[in-house]
N, C-alpha and C. Protein backbone atom coordinates (compact mmCIF):
# COMPACT_ATOMS: atom_id res chain seq x y z
N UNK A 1 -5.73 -18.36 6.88
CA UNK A 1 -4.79 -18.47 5.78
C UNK A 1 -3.72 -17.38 5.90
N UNK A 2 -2.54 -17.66 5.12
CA UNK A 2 -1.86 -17.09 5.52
C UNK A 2 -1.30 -15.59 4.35
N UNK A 3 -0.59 -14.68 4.53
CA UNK A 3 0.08 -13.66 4.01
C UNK A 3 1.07 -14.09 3.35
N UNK A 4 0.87 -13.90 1.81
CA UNK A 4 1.98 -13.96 1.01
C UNK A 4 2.67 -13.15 0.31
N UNK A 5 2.68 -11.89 0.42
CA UNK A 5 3.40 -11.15 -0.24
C UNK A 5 3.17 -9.83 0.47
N UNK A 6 3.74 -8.99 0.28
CA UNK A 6 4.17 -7.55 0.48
C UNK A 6 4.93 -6.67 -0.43
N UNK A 7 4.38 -5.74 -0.79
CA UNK A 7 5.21 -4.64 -1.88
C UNK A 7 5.02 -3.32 -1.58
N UNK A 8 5.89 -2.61 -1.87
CA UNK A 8 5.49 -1.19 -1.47
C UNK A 8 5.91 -0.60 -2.78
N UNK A 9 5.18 -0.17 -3.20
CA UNK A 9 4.96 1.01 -4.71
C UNK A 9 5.55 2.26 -4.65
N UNK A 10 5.52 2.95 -3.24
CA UNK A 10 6.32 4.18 -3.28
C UNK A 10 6.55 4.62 -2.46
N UNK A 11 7.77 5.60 -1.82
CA UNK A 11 8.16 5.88 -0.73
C UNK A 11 8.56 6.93 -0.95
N UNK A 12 8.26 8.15 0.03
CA UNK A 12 8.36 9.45 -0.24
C UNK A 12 8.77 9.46 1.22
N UNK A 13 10.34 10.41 1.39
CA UNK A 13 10.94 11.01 2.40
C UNK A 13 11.28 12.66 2.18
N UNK A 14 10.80 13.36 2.83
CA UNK A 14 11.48 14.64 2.82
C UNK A 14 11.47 15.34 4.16
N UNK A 15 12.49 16.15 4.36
CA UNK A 15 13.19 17.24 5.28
C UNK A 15 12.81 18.59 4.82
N UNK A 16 12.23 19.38 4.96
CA UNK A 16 11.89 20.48 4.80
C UNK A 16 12.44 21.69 5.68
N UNK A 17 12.45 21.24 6.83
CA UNK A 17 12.94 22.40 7.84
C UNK A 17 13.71 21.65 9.00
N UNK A 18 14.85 22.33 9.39
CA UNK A 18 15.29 21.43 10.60
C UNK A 18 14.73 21.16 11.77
N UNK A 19 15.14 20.28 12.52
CA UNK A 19 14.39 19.68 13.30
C UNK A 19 14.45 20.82 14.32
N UNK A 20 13.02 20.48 15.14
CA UNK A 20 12.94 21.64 16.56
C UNK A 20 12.44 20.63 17.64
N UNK A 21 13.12 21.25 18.81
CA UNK A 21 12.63 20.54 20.10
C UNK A 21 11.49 20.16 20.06
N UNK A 22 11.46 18.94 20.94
CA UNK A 22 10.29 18.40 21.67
C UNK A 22 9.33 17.88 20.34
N UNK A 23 9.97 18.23 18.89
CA UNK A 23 8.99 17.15 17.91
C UNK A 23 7.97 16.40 18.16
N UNK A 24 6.74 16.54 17.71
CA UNK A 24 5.87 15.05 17.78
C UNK A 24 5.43 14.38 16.21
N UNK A 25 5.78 13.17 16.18
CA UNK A 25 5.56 12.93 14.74
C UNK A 25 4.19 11.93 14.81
N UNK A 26 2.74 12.37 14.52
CA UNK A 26 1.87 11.90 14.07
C UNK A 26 2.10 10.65 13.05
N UNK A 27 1.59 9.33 13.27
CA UNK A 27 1.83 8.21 12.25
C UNK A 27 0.10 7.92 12.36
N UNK A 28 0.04 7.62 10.94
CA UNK A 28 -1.04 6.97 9.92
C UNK A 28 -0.97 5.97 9.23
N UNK A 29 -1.62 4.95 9.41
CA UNK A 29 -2.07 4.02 8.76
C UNK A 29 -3.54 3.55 8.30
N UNK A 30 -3.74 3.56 6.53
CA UNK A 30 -5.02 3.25 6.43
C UNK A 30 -4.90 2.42 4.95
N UNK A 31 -5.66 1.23 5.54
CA UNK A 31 -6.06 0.36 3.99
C UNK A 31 -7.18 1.29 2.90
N UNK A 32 -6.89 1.47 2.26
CA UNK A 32 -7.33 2.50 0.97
C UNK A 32 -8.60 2.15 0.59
N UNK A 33 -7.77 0.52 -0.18
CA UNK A 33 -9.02 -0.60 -1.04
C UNK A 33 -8.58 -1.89 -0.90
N UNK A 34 -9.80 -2.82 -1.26
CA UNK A 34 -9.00 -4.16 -1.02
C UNK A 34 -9.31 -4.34 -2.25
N UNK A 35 -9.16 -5.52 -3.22
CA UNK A 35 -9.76 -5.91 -4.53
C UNK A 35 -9.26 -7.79 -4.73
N UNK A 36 -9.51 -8.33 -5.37
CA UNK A 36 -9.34 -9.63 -5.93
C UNK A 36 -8.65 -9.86 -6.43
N UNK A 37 -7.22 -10.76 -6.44
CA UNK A 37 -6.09 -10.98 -6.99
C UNK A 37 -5.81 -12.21 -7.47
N UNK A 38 -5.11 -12.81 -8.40
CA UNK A 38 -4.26 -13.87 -8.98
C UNK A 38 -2.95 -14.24 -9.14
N UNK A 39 -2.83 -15.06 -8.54
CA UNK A 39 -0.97 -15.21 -8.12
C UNK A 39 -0.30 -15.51 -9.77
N UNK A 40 0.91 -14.67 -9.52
CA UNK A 40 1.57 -14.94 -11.18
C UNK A 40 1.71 -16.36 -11.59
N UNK A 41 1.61 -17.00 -10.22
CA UNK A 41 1.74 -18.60 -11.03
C UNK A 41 0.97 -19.17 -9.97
N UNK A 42 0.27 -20.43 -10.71
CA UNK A 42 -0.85 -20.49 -10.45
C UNK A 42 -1.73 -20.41 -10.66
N UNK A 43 -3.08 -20.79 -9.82
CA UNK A 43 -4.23 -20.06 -10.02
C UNK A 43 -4.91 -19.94 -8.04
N UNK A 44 -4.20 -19.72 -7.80
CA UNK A 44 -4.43 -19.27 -6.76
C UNK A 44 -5.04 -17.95 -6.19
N UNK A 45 -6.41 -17.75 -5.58
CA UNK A 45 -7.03 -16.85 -5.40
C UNK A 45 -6.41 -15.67 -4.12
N UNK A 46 -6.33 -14.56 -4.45
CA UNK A 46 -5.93 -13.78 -3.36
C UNK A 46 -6.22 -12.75 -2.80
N UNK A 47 -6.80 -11.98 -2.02
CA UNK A 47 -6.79 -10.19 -2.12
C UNK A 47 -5.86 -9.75 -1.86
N UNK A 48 -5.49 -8.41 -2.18
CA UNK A 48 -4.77 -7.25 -2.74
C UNK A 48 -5.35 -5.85 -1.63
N UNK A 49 -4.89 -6.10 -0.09
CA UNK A 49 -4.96 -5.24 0.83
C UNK A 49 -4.01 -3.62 -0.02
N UNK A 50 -4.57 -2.67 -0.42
CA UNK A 50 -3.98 -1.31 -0.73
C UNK A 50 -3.77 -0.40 0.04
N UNK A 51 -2.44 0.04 0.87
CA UNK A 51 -2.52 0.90 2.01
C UNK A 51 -1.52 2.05 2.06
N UNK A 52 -1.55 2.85 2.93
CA UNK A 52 -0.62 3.91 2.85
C UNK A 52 -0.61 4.06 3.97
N UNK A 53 1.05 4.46 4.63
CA UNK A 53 1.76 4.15 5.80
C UNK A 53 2.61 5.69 5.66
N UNK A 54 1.95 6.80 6.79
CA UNK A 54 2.50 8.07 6.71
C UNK A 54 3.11 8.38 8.03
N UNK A 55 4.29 9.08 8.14
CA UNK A 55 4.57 9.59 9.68
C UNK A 55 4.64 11.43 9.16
N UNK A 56 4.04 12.21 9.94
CA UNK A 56 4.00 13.34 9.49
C UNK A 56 4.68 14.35 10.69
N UNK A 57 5.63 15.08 10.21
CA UNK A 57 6.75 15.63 11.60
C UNK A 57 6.20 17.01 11.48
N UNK A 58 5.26 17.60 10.58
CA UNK A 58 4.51 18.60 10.53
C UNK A 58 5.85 19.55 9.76
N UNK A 59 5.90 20.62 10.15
CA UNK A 59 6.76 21.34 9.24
C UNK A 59 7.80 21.01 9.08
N UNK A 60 8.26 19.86 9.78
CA UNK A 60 9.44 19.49 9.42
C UNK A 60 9.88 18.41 8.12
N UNK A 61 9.10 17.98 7.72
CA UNK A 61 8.95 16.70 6.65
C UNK A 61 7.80 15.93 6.70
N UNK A 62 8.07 14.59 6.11
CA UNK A 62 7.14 13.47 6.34
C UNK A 62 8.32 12.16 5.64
N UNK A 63 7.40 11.08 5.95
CA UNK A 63 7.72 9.77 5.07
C UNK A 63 6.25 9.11 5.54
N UNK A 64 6.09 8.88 3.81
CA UNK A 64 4.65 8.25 3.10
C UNK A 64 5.45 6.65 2.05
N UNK A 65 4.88 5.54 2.44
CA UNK A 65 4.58 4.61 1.74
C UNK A 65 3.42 4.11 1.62
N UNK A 66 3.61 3.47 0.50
CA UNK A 66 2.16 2.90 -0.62
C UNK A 66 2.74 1.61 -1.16
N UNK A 67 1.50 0.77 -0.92
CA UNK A 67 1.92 -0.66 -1.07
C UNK A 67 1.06 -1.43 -1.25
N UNK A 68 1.16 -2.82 -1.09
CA UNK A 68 0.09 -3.20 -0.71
C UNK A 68 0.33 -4.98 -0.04
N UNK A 69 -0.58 -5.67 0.44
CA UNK A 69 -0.07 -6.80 1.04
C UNK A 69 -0.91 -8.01 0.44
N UNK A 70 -0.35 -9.07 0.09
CA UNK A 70 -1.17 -10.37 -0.61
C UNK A 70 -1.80 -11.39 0.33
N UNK A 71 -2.99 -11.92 0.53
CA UNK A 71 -3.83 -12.57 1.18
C UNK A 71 -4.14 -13.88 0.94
N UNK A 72 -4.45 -14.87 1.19
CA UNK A 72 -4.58 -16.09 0.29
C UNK A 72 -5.92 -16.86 1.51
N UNK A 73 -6.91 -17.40 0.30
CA UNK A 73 -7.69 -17.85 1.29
C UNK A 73 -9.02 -18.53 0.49
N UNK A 74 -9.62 -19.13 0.96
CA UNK A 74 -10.16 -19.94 0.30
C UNK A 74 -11.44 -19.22 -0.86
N UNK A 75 -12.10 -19.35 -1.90
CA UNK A 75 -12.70 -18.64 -2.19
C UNK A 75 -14.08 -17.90 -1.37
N UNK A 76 -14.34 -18.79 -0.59
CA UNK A 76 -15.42 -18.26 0.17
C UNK A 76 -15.40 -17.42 1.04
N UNK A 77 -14.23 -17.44 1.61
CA UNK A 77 -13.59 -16.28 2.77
C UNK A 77 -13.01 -15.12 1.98
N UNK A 78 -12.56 -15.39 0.49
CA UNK A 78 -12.34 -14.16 0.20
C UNK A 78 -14.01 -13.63 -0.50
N UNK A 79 -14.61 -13.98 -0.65
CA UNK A 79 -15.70 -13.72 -1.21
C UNK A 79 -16.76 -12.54 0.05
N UNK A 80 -16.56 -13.69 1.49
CA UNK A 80 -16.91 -12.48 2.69
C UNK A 80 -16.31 -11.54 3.38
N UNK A 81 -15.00 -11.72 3.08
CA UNK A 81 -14.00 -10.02 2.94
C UNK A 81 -14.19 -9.20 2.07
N UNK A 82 -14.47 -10.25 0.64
CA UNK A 82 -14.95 -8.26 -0.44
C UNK A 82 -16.24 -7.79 0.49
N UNK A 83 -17.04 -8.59 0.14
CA UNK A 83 -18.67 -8.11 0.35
C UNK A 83 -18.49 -7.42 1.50
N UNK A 84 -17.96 -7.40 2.88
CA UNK A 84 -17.57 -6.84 3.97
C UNK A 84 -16.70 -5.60 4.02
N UNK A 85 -15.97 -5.73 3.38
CA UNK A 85 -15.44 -4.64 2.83
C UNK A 85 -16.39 -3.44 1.92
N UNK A 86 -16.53 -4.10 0.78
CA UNK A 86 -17.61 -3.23 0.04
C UNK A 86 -19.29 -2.55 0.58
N UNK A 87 -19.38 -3.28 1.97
CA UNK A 87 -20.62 -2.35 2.33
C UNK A 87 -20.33 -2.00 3.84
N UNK A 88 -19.51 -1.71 4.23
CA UNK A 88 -18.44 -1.46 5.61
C UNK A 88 -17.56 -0.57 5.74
N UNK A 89 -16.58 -1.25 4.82
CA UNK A 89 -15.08 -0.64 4.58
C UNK A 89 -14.62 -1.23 5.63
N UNK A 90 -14.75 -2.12 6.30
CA UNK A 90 -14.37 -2.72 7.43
C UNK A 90 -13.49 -4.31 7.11
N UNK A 91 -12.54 -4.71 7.76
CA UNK A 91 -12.04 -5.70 7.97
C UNK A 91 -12.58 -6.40 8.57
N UNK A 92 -12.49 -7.76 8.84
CA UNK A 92 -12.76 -9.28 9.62
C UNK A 92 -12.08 -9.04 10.99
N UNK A 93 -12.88 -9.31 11.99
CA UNK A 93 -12.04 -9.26 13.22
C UNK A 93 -10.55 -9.95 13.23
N UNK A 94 -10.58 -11.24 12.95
CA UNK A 94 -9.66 -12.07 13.43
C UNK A 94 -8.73 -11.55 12.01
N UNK A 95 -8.97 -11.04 10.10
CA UNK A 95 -7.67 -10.41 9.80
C UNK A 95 -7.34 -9.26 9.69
N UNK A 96 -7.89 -8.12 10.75
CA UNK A 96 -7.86 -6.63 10.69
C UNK A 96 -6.26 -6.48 11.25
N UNK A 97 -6.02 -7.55 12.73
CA UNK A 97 -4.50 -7.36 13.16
C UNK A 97 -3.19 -8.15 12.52
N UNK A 98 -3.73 -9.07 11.95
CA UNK A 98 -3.19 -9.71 10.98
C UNK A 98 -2.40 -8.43 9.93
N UNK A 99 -3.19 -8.28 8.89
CA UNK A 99 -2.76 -7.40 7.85
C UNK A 99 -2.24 -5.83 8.39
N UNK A 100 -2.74 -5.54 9.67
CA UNK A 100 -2.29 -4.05 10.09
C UNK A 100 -0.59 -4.65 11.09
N UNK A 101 -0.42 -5.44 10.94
CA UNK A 101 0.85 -5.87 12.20
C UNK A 101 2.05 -5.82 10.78
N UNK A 102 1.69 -6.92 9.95
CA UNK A 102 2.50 -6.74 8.39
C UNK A 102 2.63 -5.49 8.13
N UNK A 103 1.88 -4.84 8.28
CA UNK A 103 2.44 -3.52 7.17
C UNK A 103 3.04 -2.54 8.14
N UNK A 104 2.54 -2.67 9.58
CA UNK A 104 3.39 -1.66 10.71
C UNK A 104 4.68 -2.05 10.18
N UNK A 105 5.03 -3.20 10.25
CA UNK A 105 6.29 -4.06 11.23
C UNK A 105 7.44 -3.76 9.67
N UNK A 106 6.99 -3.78 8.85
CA UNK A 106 7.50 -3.53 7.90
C UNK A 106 7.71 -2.25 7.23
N UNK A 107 6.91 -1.32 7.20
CA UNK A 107 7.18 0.50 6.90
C UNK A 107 7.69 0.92 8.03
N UNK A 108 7.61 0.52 9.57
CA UNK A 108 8.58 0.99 10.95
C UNK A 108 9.88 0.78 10.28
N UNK A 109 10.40 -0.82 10.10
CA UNK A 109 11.48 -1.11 9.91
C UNK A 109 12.01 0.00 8.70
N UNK A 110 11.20 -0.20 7.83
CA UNK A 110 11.73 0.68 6.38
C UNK A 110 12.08 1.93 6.93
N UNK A 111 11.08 2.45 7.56
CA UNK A 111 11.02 4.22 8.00
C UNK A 111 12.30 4.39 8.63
N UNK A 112 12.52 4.10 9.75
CA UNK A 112 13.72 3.61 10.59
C UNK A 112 15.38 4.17 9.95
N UNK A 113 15.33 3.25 9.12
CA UNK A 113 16.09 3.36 7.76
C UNK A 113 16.23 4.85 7.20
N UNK A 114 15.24 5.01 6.66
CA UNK A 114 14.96 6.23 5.85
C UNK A 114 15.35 7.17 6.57
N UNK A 115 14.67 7.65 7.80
CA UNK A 115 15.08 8.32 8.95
C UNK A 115 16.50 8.95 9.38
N UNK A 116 17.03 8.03 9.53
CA UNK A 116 18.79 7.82 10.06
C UNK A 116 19.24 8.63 8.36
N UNK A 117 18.88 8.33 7.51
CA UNK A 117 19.66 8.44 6.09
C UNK A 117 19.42 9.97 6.06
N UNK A 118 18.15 10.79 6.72
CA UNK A 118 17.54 12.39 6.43
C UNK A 118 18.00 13.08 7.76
N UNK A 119 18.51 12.11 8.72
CA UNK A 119 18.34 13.27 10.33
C UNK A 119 16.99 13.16 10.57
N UNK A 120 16.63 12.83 10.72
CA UNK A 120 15.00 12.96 11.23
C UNK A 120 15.05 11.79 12.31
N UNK A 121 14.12 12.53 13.84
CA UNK A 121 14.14 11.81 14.37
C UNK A 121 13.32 10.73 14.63
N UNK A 122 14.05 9.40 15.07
CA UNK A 122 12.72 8.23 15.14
C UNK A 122 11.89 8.37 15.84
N UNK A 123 10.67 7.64 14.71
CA UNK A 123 9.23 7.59 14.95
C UNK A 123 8.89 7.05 16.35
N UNK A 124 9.98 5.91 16.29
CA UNK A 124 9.44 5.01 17.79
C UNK A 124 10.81 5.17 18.70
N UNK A 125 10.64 5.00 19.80
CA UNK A 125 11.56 5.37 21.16
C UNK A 125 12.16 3.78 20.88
N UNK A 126 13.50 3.96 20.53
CA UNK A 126 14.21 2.61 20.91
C UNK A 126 15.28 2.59 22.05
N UNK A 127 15.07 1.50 22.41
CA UNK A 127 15.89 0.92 23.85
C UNK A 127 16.94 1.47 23.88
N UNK A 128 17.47 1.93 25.08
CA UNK A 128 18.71 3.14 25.48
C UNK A 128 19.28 2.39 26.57
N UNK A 129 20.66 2.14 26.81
CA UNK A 129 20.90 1.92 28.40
C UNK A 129 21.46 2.84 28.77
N UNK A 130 21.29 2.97 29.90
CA UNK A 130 21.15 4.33 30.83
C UNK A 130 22.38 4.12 32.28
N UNK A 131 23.54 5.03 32.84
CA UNK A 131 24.23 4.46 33.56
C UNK A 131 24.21 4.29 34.75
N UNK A 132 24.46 3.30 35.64
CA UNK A 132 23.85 2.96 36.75
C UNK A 132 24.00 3.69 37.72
N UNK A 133 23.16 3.87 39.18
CA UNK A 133 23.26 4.79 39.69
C UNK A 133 24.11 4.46 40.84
């Protein structure tokens, strides 16, 4: 089943000290909690993946989002994701990359953003062309 929603609750950027050579920025990602959800219209059953998406430049700043992502699935499959969850803390093989690809692909993009707006340098190495030799 598929992913229906995405929200992010809060986004924290700060610069603290200017940037210094050779930077390494540590990134984190971790689902918090999952819980049982109801679509505003409807009655459609859902979980409520809760996560927080950090890149940490160490003394130099950070950017932290908090969010969370909507699930949809039949009652029985959401029924063996709580219970799996609740005595695990573990995800389903087949939606652990599922729900962790959504929330990369989407706080990268955001961060990205944020980034360029503080001076801070990006998290991920993007494509450069280089002049021929």
């Amino acid at each position: 089943m598929p992913i229906v929603g995405f929200n992010l609750n809060k986004i924290l950027i700060e610069k603290k000290n200017p940037v210094k050579k050779d930077l390494k920025v540590k990134q984190n990602l971790l689902i918090k909690d999952i819980d049982k959800s109801k679509a505003d219209v409807g009655s459609i059953d859902l979980i409520k993946f809760m996560f927080e998406f950090q890149l940490d430049y160490g003394q130099v700043g950070q950017v932290l989002m908090t969010g969370d992502v909507l699930y949809t699935a039949d009652s029985k499959e959401i029924k063996n994701i709580l219970e799996e969850w609740k005595k695990n803390k573990k995800l389903p093989t087949e939606l652990g990359p599922q729900v962790f690809n959504t929330i990369l692909f989407r706080c990268n993009v955001k961060a990205l953003n944020l980034e360029q707006e503080l001076n801070l340098p990006y998290h991920i190495n993007l494509p450069r062309f280089k002049p021929a030799k």
